[in-house]
N, C-alpha and C. Protein backbone atom coordinates (compact mmCIF):
# COMPACT_ATOMS: atom_id res chain seq x y z
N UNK A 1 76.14 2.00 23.47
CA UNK A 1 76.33 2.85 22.31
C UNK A 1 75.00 3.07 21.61
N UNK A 2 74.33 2.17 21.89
CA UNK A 2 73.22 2.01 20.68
C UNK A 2 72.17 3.01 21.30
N UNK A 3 71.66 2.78 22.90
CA UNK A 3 71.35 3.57 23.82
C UNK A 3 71.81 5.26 23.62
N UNK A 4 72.74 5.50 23.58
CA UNK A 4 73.37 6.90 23.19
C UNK A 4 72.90 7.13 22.17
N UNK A 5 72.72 6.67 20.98
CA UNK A 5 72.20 7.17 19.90
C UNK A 5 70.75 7.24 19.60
N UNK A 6 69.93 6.57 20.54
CA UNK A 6 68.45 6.69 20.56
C UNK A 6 68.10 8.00 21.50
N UNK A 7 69.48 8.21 22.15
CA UNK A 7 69.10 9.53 22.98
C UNK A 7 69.40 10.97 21.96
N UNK A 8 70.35 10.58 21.65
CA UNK A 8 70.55 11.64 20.58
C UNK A 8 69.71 11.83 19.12
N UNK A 9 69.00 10.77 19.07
CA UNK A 9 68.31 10.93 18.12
C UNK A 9 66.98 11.58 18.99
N UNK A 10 66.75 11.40 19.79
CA UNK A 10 65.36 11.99 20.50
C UNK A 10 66.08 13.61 20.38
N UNK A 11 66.62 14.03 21.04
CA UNK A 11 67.16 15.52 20.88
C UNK A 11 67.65 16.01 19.82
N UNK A 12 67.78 15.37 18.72
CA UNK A 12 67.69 16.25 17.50
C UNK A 12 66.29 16.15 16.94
N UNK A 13 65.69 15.19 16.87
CA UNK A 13 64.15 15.52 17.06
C UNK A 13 63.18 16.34 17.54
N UNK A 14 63.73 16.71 18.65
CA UNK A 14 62.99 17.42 19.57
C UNK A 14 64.03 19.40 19.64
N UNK A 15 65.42 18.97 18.98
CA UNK A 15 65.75 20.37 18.13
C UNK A 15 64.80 20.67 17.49
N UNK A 16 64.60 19.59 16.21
CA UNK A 16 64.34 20.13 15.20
C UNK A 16 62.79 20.32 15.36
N UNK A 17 61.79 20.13 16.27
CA UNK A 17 60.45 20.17 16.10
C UNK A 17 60.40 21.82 16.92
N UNK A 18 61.58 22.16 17.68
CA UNK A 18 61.51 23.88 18.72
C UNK A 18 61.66 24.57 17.56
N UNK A 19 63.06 23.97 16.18
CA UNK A 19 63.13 24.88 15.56
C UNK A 19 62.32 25.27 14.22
N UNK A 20 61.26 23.90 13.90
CA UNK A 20 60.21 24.04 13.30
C UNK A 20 58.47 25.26 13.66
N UNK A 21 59.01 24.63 15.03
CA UNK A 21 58.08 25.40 16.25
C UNK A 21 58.44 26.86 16.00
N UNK A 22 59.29 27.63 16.35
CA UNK A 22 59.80 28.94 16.10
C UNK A 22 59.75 29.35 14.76
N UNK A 23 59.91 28.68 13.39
CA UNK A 23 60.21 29.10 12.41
C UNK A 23 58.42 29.42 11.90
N UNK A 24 57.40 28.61 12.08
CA UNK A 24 55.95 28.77 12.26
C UNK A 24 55.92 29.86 12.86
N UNK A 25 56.20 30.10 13.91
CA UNK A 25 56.12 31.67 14.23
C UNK A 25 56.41 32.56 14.01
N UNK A 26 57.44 32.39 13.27
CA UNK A 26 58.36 33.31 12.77
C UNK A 26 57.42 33.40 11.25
N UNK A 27 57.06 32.77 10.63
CA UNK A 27 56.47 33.10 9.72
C UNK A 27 54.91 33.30 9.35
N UNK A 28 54.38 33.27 10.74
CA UNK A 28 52.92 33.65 11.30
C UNK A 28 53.12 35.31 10.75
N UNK A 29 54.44 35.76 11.75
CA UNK A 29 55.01 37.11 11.91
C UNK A 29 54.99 37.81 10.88
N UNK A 30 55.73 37.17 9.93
CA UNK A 30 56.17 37.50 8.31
C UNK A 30 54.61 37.76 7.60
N UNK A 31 53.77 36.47 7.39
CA UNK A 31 52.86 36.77 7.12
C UNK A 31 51.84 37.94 7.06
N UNK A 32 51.43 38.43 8.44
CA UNK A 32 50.63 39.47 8.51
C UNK A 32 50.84 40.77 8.26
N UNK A 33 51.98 40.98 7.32
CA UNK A 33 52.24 42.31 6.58
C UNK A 33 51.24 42.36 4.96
N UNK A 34 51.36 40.99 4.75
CA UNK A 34 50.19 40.65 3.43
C UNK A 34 48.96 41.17 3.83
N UNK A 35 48.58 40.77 4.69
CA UNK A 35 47.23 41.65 5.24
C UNK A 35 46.77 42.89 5.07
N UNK A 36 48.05 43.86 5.42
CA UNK A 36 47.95 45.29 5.31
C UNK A 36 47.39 45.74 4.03
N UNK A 37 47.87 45.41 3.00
CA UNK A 37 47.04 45.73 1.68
C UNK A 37 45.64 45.92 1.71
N UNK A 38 45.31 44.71 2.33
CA UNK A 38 43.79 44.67 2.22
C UNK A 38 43.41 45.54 3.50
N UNK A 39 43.92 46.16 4.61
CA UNK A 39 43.33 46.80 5.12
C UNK A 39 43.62 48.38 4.83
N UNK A 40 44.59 48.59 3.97
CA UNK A 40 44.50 49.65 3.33
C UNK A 40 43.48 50.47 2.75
N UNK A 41 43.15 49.29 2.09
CA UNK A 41 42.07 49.34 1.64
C UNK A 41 41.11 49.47 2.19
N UNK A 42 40.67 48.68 2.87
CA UNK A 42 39.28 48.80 3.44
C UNK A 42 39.37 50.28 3.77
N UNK A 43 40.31 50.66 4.61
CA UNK A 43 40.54 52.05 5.60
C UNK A 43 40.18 53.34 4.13
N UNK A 44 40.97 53.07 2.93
CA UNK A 44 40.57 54.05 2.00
C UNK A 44 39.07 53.83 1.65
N UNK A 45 38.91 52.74 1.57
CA UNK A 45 37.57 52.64 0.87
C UNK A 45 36.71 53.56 2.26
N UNK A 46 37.18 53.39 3.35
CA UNK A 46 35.77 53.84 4.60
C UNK A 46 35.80 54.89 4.45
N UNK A 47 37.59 56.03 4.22
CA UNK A 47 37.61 57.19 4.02
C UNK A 47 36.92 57.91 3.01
N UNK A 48 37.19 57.10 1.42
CA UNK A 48 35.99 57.58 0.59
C UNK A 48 34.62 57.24 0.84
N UNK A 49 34.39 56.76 1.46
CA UNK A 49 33.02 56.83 1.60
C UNK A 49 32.62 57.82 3.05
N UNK A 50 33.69 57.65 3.46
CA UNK A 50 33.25 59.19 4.47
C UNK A 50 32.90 60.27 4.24
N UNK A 51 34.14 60.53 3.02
CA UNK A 51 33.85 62.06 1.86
C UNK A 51 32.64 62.31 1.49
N UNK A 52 32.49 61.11 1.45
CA UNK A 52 31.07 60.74 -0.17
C UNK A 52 29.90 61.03 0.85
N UNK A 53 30.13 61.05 2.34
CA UNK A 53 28.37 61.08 3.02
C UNK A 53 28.95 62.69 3.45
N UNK A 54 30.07 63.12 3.82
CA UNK A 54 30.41 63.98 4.56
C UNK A 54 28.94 65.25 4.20
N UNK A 55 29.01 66.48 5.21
CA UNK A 55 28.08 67.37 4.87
C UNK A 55 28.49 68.24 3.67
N UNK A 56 30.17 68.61 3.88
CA UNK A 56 30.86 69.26 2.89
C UNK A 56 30.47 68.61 1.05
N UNK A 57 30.55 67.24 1.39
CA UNK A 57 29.81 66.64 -0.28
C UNK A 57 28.54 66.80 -0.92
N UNK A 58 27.78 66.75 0.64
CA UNK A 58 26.28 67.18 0.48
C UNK A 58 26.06 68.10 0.17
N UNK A 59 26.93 69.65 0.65
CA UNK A 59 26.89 70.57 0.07
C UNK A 59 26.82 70.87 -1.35
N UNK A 60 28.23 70.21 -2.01
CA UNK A 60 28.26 70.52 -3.17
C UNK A 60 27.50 69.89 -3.88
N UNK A 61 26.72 68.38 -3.49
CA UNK A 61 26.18 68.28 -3.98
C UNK A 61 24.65 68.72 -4.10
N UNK A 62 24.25 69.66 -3.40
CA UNK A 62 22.98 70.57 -3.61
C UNK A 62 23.50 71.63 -4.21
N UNK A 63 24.62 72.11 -4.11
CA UNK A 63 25.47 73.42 -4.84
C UNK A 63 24.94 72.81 -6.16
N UNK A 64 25.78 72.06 -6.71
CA UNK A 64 25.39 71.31 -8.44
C UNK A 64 24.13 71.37 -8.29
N UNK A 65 23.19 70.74 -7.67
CA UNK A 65 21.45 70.89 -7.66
C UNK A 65 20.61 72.21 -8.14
N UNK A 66 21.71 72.83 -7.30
CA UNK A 66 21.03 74.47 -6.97
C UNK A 66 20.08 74.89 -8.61
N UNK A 67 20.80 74.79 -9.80
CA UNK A 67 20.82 75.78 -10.89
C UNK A 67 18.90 75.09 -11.25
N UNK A 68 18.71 73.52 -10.89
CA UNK A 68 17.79 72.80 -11.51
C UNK A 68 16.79 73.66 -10.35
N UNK A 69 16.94 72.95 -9.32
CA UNK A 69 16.23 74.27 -8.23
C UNK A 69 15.67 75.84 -8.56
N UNK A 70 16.84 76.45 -8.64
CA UNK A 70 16.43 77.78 -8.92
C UNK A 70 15.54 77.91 -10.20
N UNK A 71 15.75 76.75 -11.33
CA UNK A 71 14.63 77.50 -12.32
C UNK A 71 13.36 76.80 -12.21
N UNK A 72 13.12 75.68 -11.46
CA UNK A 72 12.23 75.22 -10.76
C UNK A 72 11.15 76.07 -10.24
N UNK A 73 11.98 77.06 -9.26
CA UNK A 73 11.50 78.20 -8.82
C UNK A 73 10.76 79.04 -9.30
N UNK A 74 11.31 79.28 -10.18
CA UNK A 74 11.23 80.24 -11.58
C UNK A 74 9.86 79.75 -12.07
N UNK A 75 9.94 78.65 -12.36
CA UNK A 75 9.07 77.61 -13.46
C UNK A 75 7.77 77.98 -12.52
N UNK A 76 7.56 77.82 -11.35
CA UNK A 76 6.43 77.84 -9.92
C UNK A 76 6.12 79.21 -9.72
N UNK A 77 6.79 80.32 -10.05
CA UNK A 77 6.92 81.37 -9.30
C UNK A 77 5.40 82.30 -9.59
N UNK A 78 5.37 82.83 -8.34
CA UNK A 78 3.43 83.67 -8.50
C UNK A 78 3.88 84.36 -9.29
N UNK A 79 2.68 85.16 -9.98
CA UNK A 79 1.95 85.96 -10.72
C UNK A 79 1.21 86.97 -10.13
N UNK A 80 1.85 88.13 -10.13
CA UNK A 80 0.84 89.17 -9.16
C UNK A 80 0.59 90.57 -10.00
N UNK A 81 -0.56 91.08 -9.52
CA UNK A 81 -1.33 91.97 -10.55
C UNK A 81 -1.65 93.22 -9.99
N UNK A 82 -1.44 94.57 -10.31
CA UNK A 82 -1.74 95.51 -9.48
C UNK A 82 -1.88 96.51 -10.54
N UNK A 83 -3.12 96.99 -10.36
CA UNK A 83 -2.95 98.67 -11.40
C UNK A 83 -3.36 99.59 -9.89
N UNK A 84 -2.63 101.03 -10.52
CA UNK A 84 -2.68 101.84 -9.99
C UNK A 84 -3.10 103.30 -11.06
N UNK A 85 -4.38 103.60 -10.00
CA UNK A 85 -5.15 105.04 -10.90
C UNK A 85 -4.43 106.57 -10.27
N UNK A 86 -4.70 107.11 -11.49
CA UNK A 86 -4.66 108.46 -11.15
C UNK A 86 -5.53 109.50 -11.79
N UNK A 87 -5.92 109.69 -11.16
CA UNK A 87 -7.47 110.71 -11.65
C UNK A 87 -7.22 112.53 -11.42
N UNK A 88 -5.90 112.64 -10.70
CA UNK A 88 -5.95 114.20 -10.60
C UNK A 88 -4.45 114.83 -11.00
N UNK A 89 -5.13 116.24 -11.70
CA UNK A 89 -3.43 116.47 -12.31
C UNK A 89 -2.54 117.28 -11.29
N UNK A 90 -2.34 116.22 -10.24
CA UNK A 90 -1.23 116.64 -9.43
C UNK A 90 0.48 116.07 -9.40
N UNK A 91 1.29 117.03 -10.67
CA UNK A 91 2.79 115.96 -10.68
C UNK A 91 2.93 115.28 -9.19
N UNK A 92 2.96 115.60 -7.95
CA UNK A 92 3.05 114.74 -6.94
C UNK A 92 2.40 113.63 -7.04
N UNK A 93 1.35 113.88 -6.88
CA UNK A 93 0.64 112.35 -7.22
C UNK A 93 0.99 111.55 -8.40
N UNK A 94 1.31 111.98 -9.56
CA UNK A 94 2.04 111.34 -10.26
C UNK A 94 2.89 110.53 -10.63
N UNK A 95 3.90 110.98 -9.70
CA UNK A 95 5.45 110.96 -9.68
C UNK A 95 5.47 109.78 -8.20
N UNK A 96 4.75 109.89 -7.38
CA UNK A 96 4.08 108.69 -6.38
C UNK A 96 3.78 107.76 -7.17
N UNK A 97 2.54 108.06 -7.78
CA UNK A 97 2.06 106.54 -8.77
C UNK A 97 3.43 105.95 -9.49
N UNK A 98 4.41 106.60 -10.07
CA UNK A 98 5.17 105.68 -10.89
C UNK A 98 6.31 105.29 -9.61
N UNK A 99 6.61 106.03 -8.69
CA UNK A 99 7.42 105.36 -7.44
C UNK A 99 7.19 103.86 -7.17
N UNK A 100 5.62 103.92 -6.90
CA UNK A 100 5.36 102.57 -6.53
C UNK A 100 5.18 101.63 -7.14
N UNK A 101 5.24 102.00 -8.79
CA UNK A 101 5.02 101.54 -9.59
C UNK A 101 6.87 100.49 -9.56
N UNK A 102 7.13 101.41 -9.95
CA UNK A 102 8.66 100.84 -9.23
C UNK A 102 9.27 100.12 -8.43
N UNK A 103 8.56 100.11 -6.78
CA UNK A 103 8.96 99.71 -5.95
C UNK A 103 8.25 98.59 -5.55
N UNK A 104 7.00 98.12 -6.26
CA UNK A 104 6.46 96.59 -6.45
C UNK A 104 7.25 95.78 -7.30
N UNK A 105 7.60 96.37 -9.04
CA UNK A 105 8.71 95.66 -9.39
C UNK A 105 9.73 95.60 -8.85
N UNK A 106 10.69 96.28 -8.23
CA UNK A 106 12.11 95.50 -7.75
C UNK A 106 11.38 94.67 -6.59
N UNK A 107 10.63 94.45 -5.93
CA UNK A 107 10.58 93.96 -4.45
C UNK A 107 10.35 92.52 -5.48
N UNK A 108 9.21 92.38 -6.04
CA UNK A 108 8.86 91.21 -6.67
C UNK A 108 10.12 90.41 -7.49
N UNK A 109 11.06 91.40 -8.46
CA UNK A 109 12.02 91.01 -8.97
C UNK A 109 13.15 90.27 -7.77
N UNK A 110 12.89 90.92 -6.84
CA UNK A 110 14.04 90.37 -5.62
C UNK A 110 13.63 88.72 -5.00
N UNK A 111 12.20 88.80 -5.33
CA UNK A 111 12.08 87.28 -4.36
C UNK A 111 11.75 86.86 -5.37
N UNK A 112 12.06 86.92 -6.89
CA UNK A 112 11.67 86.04 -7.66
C UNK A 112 10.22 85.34 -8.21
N UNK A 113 9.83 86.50 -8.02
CA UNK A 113 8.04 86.22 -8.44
C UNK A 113 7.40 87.01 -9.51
N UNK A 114 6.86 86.98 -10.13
CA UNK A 114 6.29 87.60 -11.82
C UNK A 114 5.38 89.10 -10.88
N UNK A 115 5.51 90.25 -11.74
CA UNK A 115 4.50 90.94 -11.28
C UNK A 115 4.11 91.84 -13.05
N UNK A 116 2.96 92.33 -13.18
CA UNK A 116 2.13 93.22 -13.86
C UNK A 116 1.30 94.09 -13.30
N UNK A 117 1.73 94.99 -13.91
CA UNK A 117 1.51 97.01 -13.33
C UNK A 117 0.16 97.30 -14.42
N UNK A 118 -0.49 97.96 -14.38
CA UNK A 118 -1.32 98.72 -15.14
C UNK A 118 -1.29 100.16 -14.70
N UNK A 119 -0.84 101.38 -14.94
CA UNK A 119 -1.68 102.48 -14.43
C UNK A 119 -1.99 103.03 -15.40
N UNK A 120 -3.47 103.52 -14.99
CA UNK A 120 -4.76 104.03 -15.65
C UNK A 120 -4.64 105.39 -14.87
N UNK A 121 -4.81 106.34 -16.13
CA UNK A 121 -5.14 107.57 -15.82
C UNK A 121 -6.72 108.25 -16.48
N UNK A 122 -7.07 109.03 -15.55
CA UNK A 122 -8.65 109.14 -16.29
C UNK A 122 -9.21 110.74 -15.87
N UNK A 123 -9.73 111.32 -16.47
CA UNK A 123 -10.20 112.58 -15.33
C UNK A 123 -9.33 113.40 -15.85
N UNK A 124 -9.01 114.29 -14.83
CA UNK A 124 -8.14 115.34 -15.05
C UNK A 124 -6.44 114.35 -15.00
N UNK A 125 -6.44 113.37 -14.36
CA UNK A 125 -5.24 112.98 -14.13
C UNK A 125 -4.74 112.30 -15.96
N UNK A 126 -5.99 112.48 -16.06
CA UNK A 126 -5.44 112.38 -18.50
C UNK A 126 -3.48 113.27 -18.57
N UNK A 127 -3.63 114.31 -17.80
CA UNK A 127 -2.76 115.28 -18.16
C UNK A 127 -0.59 114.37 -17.89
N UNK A 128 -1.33 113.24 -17.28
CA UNK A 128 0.07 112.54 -16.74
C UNK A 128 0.18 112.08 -17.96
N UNK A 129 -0.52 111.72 -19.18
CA UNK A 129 0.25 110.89 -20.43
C UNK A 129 -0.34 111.77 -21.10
N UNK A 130 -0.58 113.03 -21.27
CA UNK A 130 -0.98 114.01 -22.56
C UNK A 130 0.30 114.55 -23.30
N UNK A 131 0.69 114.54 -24.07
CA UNK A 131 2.15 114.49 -24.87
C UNK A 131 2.27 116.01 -24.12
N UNK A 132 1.36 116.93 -25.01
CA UNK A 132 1.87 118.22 -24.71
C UNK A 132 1.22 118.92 -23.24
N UNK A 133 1.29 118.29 -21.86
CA UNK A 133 1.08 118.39 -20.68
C UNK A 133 1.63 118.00 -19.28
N UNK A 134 2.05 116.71 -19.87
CA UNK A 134 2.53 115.46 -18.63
C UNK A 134 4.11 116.27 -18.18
N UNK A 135 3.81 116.17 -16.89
CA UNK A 135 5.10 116.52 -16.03
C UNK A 135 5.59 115.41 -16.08
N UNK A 136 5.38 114.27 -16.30
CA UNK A 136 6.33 113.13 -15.78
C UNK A 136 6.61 112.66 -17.17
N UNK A 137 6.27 113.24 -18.08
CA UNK A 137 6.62 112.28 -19.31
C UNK A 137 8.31 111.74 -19.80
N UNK A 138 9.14 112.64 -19.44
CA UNK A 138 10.36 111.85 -19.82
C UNK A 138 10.78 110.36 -18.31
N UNK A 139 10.28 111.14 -17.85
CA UNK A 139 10.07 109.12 -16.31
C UNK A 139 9.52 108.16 -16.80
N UNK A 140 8.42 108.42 -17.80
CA UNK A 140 7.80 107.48 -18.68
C UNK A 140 8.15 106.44 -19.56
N UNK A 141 9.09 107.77 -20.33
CA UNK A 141 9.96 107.31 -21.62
C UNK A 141 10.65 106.52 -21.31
N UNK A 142 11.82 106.52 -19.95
CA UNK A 142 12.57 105.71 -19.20
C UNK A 142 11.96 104.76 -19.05
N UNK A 143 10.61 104.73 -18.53
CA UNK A 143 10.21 103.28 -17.44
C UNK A 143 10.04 102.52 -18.74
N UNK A 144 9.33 102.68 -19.66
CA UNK A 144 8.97 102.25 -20.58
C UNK A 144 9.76 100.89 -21.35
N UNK A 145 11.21 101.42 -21.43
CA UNK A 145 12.09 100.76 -21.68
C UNK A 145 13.06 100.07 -21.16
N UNK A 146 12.88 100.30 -19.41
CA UNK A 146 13.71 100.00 -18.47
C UNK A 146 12.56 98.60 -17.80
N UNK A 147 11.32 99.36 -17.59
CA UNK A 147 10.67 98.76 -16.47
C UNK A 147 9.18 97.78 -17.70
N UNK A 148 9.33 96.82 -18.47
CA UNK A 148 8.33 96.15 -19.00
C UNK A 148 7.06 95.73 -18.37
N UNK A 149 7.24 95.06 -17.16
CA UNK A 149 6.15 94.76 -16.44
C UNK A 149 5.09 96.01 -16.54
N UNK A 150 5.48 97.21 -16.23
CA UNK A 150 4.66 98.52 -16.13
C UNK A 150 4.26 98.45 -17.42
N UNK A 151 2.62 99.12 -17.66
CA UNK A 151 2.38 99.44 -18.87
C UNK A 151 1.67 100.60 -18.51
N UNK A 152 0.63 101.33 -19.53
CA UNK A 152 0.18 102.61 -19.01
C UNK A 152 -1.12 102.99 -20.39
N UNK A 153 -2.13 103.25 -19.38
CA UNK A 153 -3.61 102.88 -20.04
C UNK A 153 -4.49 104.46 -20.20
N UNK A 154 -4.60 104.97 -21.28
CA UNK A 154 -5.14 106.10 -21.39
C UNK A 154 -6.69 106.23 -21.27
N UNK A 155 -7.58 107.04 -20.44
CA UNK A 155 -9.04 106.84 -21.02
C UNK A 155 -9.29 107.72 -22.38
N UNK A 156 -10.06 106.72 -23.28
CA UNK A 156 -10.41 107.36 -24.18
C UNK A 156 -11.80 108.24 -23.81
N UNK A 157 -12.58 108.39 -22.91
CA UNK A 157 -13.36 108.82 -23.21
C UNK A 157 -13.56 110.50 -22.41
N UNK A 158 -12.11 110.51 -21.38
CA UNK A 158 -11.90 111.80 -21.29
C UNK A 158 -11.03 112.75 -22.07
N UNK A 159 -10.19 111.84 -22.47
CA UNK A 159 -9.56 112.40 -24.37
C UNK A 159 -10.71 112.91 -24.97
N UNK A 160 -12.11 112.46 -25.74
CA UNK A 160 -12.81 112.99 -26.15
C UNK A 160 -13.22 113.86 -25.15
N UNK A 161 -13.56 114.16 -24.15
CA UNK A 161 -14.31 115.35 -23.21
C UNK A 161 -13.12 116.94 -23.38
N UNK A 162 -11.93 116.56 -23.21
CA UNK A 162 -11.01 117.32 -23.32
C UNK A 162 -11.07 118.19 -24.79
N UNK A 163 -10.92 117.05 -26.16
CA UNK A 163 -11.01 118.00 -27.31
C UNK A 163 -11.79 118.44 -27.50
N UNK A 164 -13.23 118.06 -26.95
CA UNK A 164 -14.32 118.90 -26.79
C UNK A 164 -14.41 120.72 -26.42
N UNK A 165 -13.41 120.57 -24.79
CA UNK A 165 -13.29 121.55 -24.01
C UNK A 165 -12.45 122.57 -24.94
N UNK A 166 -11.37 121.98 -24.97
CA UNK A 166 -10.49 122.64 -25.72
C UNK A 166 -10.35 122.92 -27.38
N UNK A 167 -10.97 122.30 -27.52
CA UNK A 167 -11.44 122.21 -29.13
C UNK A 167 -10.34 122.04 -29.82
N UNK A 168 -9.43 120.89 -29.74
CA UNK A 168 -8.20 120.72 -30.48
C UNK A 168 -8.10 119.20 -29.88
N UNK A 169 -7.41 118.23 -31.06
CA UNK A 169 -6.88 116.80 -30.76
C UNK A 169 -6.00 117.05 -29.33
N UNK A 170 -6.02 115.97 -28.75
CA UNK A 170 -5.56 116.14 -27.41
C UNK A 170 -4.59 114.91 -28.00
N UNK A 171 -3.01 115.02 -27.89
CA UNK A 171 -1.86 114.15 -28.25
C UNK A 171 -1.77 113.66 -26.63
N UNK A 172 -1.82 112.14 -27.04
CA UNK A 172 -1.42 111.10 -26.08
C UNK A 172 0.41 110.45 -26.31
N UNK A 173 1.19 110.34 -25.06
CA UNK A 173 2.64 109.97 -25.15
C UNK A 173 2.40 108.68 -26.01
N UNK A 174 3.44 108.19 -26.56
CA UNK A 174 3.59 106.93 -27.24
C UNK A 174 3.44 105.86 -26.74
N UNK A 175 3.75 105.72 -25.27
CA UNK A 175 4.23 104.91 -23.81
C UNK A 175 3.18 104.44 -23.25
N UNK A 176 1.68 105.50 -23.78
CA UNK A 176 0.27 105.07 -23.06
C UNK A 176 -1.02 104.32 -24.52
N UNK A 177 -1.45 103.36 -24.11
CA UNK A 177 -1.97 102.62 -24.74
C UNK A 177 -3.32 103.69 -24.28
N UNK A 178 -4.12 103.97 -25.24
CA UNK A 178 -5.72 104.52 -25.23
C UNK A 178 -6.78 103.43 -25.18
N UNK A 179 -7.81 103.47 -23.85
CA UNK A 179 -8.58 102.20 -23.34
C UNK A 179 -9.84 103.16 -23.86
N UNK A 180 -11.03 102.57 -24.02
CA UNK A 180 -12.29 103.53 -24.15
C UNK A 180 -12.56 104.27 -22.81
N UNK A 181 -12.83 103.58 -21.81
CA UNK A 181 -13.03 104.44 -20.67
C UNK A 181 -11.95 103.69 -19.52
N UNK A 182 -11.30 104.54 -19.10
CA UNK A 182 -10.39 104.29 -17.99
C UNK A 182 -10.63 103.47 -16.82
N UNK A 183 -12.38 104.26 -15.97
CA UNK A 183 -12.78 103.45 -15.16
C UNK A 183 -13.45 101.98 -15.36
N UNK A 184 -13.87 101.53 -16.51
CA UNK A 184 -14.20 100.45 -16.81
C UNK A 184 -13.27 99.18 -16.54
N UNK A 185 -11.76 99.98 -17.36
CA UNK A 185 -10.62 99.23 -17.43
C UNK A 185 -10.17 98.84 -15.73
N UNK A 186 -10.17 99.54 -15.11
CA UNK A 186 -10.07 99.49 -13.62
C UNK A 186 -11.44 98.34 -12.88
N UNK A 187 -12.60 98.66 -13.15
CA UNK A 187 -13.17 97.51 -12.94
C UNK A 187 -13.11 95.98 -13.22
N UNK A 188 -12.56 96.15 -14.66
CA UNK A 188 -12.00 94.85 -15.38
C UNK A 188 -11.32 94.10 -14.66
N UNK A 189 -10.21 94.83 -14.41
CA UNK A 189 -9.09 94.26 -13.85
C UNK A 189 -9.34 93.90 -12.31
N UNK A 190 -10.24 94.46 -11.83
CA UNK A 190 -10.60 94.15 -10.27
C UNK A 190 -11.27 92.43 -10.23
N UNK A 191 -12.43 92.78 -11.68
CA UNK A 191 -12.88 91.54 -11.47
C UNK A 191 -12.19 90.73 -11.71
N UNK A 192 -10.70 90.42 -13.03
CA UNK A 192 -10.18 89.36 -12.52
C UNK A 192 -9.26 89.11 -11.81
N UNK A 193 -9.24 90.07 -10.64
CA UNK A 193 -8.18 89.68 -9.45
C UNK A 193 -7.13 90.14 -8.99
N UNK A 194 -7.23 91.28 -10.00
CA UNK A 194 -5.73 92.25 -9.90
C UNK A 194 -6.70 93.20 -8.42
N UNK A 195 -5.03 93.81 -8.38
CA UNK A 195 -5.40 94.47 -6.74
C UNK A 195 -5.13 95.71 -7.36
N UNK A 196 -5.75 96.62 -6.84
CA UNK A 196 -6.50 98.17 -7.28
C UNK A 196 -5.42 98.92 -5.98
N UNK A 197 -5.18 99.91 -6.60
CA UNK A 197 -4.44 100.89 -5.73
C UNK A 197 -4.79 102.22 -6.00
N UNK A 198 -4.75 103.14 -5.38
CA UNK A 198 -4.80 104.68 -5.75
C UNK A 198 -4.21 105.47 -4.75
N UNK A 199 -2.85 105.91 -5.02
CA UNK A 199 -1.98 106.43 -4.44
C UNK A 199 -2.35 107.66 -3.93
């Protein structure tokens, strides 16, 4: 009897250590759902930080940059200088000189770079800013107020040759500033660096 019960005590022992055995596993099992949290995480955290390098972020984040950039630009941007003469009273030639006068400012305005116009008239070409002469004078009036960079330089000293000729004040447009001599003013400006044109 006593024998029988040392046997049966070994096999409920050895129950209870399979069903200890299994229940450890069983709760190994259970366990590793706790885990998931934290790899949730990790997995969001890798995803935001995927966003965060992605090119699409980089984008926007030079998009936001852009505005400091562009006046950067601005802040750097050349300075360019050009007068253009006209010495003969031909409205074609005239009406050329203020074309290009034109078409240096928008080009310059387009890439974002400073420009200043001078045209000097001298000679017979006086007659492009003579109030009571100039074919182009209402293009003037326009640019004047449209186009700032442009300015417009009278010689004074064929103004005097003229009232001479004609023996009457010679009226200059409002639009043209009176220089003493035209070609001087054109030398001026050569020497400091402006670029000379004559259409």
């Amino acid at each position: 009897m006593s024998k029988f019960r040392y046997m049966l005590r070994i096999a409920i022992v050895c129950i209870a250590a399979l069903l200890l055995g299994a229940s450890f596993s069983a709760g190994q099992e259970y366990t590793r759902p706790w885990l998931a949290p934290k790899q949730a995480v990790t997995e969001g955290m890798s995803t935001i930080n995927t966003r965060a390098t992605s090119p699409a972020s980089a984008r926007t984040r030079h998009q936001a940059a852009s505005p400091r950039t562009d006046r950067h630009a601005m802040a750097n941007s050349k300075q360019h200088h050009l007068v253009l003469q006209v010495n003969t009273n031909d409205p074609a030639a005239m009406n050329l000189t203020l074309n290009n006068a034109m078409n240096v400012t928008q080009y310059y305005k387009d890439v974002g770079d400073k420009v200043k116009i001078e045209v000097i008239a001298f000679g017979p070409g006086l007659h492009m800013f003579r109030e009571d002469t100039s074919p182009v004078k209402a293009r003037i009036e326009t640019m004047a107020l449209s186009t700032p960079e442009v300015s417009f330089k009278a010689c004074g000293n064929t103004q005097e040759n003229m009232r001479k000729a004609e023996n009457k004040d010679i009226p200059i447009i409002p639009q043209a500033e009176v220089v003493k001599s035209g070609v001087v003013r054109v030398m001026e400006l050569e020497e400091q660096g402006w670029t000379y044109v004559k259409p």
